[in-house]
Protein backbone atom coordinates (compact mmCIF):
# COMPACT_ATOMS: atom_id res chain seq x y z
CA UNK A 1 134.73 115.55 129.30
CA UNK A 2 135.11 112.39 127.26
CA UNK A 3 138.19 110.86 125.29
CA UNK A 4 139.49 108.31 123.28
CA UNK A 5 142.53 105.52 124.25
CA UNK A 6 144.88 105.51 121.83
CA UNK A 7 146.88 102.33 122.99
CA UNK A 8 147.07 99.58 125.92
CA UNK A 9 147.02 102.25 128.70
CA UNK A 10 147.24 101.53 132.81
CA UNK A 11 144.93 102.27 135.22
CA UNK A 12 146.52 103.81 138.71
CA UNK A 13 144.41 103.78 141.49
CA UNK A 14 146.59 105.47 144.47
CA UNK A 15 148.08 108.25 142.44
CA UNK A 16 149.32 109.75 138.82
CA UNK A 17 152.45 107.72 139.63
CA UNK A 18 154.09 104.76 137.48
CA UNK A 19 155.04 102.43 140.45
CA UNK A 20 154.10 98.68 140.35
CA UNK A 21 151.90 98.89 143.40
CA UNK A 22 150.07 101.09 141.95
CA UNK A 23 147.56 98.67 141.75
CA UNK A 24 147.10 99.08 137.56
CA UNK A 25 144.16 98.09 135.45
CA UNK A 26 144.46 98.73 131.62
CA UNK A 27 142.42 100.04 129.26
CA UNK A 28 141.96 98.89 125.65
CA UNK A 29 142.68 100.76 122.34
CA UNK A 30 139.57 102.53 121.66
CA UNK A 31 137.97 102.44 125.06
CA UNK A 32 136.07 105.98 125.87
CA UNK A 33 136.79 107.47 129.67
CA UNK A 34 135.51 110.27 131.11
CA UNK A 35 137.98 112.71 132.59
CA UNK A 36 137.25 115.17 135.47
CA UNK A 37 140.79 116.47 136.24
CA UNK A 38 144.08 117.39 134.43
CA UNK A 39 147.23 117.34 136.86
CA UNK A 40 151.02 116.98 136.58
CA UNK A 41 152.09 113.79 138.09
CA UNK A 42 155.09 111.59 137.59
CA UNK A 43 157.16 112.05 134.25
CA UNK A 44 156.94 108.90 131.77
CA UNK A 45 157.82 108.76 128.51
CA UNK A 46 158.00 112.50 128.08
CA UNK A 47 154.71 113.69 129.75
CA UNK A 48 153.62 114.32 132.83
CA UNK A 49 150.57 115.44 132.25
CA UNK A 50 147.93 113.10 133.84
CA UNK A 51 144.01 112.70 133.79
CA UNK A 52 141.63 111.79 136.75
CA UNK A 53 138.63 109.94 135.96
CA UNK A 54 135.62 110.55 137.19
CA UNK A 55 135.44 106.53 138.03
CA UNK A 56 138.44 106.70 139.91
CA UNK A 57 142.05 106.68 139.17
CA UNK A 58 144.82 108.29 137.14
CA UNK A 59 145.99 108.02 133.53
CA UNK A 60 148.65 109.31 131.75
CA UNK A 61 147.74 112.04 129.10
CA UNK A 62 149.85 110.56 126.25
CA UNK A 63 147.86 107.86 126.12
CA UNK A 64 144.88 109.49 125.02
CA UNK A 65 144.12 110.38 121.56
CA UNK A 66 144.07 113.98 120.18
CA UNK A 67 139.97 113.38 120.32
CA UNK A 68 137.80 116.71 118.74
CA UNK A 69 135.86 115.97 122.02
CA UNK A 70 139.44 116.45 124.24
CA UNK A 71 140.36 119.86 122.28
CA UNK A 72 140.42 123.16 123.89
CA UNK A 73 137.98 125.00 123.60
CA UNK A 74 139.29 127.97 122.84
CA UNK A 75 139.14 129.88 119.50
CA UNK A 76 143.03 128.94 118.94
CA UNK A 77 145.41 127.88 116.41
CA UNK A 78 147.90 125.98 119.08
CA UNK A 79 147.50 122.28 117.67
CA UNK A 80 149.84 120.76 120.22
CA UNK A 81 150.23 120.79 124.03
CA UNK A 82 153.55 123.30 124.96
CA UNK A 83 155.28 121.53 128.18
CA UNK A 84 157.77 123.74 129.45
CA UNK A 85 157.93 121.18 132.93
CA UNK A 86 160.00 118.80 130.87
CA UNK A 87 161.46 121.05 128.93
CA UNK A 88 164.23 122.30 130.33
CA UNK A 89 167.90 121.55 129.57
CA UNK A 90 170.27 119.78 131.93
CA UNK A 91 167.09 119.98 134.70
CA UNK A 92 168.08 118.32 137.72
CA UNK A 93 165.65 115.17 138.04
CA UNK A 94 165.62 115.88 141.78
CA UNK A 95 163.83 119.09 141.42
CA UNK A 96 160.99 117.55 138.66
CA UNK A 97 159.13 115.72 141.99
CA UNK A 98 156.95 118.36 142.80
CA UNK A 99 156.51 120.65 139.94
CA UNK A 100 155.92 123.35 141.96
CA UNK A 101 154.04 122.13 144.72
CA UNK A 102 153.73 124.26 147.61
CA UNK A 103 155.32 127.42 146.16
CA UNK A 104 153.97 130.81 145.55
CA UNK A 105 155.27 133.25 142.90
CA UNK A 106 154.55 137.07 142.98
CA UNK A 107 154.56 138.40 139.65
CA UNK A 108 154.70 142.28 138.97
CA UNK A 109 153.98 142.94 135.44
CA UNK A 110 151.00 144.34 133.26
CA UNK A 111 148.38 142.65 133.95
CA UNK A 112 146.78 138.96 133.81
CA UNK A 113 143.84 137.57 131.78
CA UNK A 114 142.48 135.81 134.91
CA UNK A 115 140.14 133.74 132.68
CA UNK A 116 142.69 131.97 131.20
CA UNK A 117 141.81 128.49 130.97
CA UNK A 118 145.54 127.16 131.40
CA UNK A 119 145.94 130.06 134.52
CA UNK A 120 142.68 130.63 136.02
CA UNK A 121 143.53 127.41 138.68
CA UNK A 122 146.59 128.82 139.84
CA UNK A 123 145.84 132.29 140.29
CA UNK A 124 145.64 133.32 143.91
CA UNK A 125 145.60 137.12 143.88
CA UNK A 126 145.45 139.89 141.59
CA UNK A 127 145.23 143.81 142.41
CA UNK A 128 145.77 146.55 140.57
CA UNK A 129 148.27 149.47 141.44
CA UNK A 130 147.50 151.67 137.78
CA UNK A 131 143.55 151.46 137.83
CA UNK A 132 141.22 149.96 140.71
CA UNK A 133 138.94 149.54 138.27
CA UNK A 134 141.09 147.62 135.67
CA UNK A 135 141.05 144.85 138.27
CA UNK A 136 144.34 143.77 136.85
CA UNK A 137 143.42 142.87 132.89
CA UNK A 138 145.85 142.68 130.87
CA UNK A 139 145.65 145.56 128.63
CA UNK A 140 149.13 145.48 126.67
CA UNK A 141 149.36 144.39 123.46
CA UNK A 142 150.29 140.87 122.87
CA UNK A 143 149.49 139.77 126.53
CA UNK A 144 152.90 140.16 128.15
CA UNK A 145 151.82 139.28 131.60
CA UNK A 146 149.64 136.67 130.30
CA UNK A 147 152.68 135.40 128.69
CA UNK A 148 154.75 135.57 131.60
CA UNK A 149 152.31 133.65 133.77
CA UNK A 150 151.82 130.65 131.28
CA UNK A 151 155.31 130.30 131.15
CA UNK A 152 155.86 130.17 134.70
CA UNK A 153 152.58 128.09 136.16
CA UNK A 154 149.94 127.46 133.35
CA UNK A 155 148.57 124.36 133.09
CA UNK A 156 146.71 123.32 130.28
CA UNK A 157 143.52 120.81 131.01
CA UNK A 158 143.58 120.29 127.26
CA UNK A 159 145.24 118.51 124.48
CA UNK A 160 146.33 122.06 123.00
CA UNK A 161 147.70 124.23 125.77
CA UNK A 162 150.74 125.50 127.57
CA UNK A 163 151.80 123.70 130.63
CA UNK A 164 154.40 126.21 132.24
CA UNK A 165 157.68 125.27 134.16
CA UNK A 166 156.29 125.13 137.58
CA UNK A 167 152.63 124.06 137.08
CA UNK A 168 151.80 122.92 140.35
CA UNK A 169 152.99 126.64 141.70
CA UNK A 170 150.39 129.65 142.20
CA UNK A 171 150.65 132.92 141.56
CA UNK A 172 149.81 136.54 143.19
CA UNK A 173 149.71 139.12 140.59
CA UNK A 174 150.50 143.07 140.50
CA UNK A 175 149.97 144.66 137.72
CA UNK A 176 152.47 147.58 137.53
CA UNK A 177 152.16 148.98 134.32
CA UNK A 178 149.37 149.72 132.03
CA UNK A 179 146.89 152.36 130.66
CA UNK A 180 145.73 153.69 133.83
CA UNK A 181 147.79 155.56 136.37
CA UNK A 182 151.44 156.10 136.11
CA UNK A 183 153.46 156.87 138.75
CA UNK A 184 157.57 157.79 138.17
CA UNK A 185 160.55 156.18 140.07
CA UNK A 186 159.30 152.87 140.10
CA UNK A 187 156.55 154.09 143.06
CA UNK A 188 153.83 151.38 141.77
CA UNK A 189 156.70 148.89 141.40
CA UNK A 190 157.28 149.60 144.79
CA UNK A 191 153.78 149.28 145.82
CA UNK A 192 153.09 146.02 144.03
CA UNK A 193 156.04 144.31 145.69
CA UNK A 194 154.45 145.64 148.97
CA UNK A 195 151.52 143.94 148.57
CA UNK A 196 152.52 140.75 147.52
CA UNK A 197 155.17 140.76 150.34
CA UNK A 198 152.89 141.18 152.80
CA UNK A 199 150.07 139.77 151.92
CA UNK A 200 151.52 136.50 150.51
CA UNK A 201 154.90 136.50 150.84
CA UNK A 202 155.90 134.72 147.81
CA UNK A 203 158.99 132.18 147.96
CA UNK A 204 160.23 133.93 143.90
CA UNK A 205 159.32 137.52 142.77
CA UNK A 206 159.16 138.12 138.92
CA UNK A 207 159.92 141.48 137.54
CA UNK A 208 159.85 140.89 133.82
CA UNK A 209 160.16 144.91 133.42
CA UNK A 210 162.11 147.98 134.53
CA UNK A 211 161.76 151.65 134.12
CA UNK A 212 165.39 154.11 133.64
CA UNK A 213 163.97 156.94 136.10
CA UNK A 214 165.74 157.75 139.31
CA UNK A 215 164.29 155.53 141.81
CA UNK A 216 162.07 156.44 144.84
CA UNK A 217 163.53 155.45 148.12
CA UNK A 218 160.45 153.46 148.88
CA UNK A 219 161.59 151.21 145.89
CA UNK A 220 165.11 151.27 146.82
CA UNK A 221 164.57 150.46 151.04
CA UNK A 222 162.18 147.02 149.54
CA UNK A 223 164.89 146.25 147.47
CA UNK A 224 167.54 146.44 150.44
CA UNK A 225 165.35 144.96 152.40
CA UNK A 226 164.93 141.68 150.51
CA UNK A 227 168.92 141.76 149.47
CA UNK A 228 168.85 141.65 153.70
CA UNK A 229 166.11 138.98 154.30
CA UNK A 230 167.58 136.94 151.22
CA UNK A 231 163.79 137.22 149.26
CA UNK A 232 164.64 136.14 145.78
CA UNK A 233 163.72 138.31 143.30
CA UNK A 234 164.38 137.78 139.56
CA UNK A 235 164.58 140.50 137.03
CA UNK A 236 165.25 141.36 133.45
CA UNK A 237 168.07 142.83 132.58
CA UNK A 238 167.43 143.63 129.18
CA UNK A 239 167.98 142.12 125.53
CA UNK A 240 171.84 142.28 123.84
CA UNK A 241 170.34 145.67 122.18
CA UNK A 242 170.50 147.21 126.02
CA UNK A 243 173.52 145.13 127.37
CA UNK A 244 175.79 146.06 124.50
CA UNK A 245 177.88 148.89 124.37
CA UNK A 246 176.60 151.62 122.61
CA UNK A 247 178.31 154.52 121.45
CA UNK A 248 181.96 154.97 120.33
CA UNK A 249 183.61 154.74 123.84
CA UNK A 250 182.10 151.81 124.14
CA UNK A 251 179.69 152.79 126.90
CA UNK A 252 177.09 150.33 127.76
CA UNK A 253 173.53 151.08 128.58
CA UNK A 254 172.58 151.46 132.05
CA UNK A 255 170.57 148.40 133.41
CA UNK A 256 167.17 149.41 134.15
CA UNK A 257 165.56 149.01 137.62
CA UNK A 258 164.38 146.87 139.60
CA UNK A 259 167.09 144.25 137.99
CA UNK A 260 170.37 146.98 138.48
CA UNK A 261 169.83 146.40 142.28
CA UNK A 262 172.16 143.95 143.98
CA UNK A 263 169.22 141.74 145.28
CA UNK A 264 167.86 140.78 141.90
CA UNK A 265 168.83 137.85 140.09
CA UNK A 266 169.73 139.23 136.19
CA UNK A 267 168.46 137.58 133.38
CA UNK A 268 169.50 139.05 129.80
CA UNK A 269 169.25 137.08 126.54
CA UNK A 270 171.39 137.43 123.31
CA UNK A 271 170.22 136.49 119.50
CA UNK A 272 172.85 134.64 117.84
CA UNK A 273 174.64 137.11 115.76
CA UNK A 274 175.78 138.64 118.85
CA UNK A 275 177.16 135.59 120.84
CA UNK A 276 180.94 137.27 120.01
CA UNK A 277 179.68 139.80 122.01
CA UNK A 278 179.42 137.61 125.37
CA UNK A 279 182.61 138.75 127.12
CA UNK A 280 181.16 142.05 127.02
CA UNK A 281 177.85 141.15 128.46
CA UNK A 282 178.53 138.70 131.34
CA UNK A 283 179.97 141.08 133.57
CA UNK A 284 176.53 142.33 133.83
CA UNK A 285 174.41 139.86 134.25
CA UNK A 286 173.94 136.78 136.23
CA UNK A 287 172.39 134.64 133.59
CA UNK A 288 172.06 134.81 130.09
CA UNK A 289 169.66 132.73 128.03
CA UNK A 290 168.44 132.57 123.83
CA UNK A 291 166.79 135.22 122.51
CA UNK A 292 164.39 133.10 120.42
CA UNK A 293 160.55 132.89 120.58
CA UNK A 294 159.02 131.00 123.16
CA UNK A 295 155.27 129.85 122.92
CA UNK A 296 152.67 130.99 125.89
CA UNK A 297 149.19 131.77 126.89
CA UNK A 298 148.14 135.43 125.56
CA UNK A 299 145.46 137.87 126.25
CA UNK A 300 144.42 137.76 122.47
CA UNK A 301 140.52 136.88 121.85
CA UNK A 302 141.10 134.91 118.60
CA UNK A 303 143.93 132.84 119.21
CA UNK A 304 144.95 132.89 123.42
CA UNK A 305 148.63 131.74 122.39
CA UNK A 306 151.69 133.28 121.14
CA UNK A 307 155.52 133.11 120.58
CA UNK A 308 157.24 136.25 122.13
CA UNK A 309 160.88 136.35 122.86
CA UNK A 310 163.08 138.53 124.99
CA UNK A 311 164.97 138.64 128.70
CA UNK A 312 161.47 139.14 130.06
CA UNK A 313 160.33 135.54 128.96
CA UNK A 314 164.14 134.30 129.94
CA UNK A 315 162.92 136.02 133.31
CA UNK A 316 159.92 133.86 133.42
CA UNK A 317 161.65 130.80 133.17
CA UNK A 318 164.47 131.17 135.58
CA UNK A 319 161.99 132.10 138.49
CA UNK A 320 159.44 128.88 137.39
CA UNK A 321 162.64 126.89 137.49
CA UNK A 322 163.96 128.20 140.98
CA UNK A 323 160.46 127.50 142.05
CA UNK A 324 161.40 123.79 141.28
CA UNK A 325 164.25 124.46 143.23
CA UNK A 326 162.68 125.69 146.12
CA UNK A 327 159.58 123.13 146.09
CA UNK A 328 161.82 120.24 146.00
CA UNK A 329 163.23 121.31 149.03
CA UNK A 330 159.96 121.90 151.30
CA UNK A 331 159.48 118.49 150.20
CA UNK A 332 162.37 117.43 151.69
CA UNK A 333 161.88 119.55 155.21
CA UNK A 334 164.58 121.65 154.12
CA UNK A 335 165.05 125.15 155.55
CA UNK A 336 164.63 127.97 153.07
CA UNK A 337 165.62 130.61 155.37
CA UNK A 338 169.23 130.25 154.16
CA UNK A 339 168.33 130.02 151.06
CA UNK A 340 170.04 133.04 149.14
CA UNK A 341 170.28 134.41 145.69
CA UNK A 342 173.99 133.10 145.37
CA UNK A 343 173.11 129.44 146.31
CA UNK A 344 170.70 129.24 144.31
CA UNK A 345 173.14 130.48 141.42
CA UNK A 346 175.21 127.67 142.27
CA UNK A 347 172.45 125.42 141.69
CA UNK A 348 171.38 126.72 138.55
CA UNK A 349 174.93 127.06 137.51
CA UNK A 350 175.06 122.83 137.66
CA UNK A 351 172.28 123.17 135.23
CA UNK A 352 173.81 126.06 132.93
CA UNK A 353 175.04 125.08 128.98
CA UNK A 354 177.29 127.16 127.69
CA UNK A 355 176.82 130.00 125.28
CA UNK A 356 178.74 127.88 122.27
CA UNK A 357 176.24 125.25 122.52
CA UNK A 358 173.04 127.76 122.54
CA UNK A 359 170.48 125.82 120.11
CA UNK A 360 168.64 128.89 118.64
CA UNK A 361 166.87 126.56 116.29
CA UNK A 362 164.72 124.50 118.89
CA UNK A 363 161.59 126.68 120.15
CA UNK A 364 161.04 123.58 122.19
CA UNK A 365 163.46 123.85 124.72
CA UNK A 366 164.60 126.24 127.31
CA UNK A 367 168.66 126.91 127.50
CA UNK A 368 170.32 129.31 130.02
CA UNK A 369 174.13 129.96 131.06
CA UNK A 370 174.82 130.81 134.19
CA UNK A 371 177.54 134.14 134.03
């Protein structure tokens, strides 16, 4: 595809890195290139969101003008490109080196619209454990798996897009929940975090859902089991309407499953009216984040974007972020196997801003507090 320079713009040969031995050329304002490849790369100036040319060499995207000829193609409404890799509050800058790189992520949710154009790279598995014959779409509503997955590891080729938190990560998919087959107790749960346990072993599990029937023992022996091996899996707790007590004793709602189960990583999220409330929620929860809309990839024919909020989003983020985490390490030849949920608290907890300081007008950037 073909686009338009927008200003003096360098020319890296090696890599999509800034370095001076990076042996740059320039282009001139108005030059046209031809791009073959969109990739995250190093972060300058706020993007890092590169372009490969089909000559040879790197770019970086914000250099290139907003071209009709560079637009998605998608019937959509999103006018802007949605980077949730440099979007993140208090991020680290060690853990922004590989974006990703060299993780996997199972996701257990409702389903995935595989065709995607800011997924359909990453994607690396899909099965289906309500319908064979579903073959994993994503039959809900507004797209909640589809959501979940852009916000995680999307990555948008286009001008107008979502890049996700971890776009250089993949993804194996369950879908859990949907119009074909249900099965009680969390039994489907159970048997989509078989799969992706054994057949990819993911380094992060997201479980942006939870069901309040007694569970089976199958899904309480995985659960043990990865609260034993030290698997990290990240769940949603709920939104301050479930965390909160809710009668006059001041009862609080059970936690759903999977995230009520020691091994899981619980992510709520609060709307502002109810910040007062906090000491009554934090016992609960590991991590508590904005309830605000966040903008992601969607199912929906005529637009493939939308702003959904909730803990299941919140979920989303915190296991693209620990996938940072985790990636930065294999580059260093670090060891993951002692790599537990409570470490990695402590790492997100150097990231955490507290509740007081919760911006719930910026839909731009992600904010989470760490219990």
């Amino acid at each position: 595809m073909k686009a338009i320079v927008k200003t003096f713009l360098n020319l890296r040969t090696d890599a999509p890195e800034i370095r001076i031995d990076n042996n740059p050329s320039f282009f001139n304002p108005g030059d046209e290139i031809e791009i073959t490849e969109t990739l995250i790369g190093e972060e300058y100036k706020g993007s890092n969101v590169w372009h490969r040319l089909t000559n040879g060499g790197f770019t970086i995207a914000n250099g290139i003008t907003k071209d009709e000829r560079f637009k998605n193609p998608l019937n959509t409404k999103l006018n802007r490109l949605v980077n949730w890799s440099v979007s993140i509050a208090n991020l680290n800058p060690i853990y922004k080196t590989g974006y990703g790189a060299d993780t996997k992520i199972g996701i257990i949710d409702l389903g995935i619209e595989k065709s995607h154009f800011d997924l359909a790279e990453n994607i690396i598995g899909i099965n289906d454990f309500t319908d064979p014959n579903l073959q994993g779409i994503d039959d809900s509503k507004k797209g909640h798996g589809t959501h979940i997955s852009g916000i995680i590891a999307a990555k948008s080729k286009f001008s107008n897009g979502v890049v996700g938190v971890a776009p250089n990560a993949k993804i194996a998919f369950a879908k859990v929940i949907g119009n074909g087959m249900s099965k009680p107790g969390g039994e489907q749960i159970f048997e989509g975090l078989n799969w992706l346990n054994t057949t990819f072993k993911p380094h992060v599990y997201n479980a942006s859902l939870g069901f309040n029937d007694n569970p089976t023992q199958n899904i309480l022996s995985i659960l043990d089991d990865f609260q034993k091996n030290n698997k990290i899996i990240v769940a949603a707790a709920g939104d301050d309407k479930e965390l909160l007590p809710f009668d006059i004793f001041q009862r609080p709602n059970e936690i759903q499953y999977p995230a009520r189960h020691p091994a899981c990583i619980k992510v709520g999220s609060v709307k502002k009216e109810n910040l007062s409330d906090y000491d009554s929620i934090k016992s609960r929860i590991d991590i508590l984040c904005p309830n605000i809309p966040y903008m992601s990839c969607s199912n929906a024919q005529n637009d493939f974007y939308i702003e959904i909020n909730g803990s299941s989003m919140c979920t989303a983020f915190i296991s693209g972020i620990i996938a940072l985490i985790i990636s930065s390490k294999i580059k260093k030849g670090e060891s993951l196997e002692v790599l537990s949920k409570d470490i990695l608290l402590n790492a997100l907890k150097e990231m955490s801003t507290p509740v007081s300081q919760f911006n719930y007008d910026n839909r731009t950037q992600f904010q989470f507090n760490v219990c």
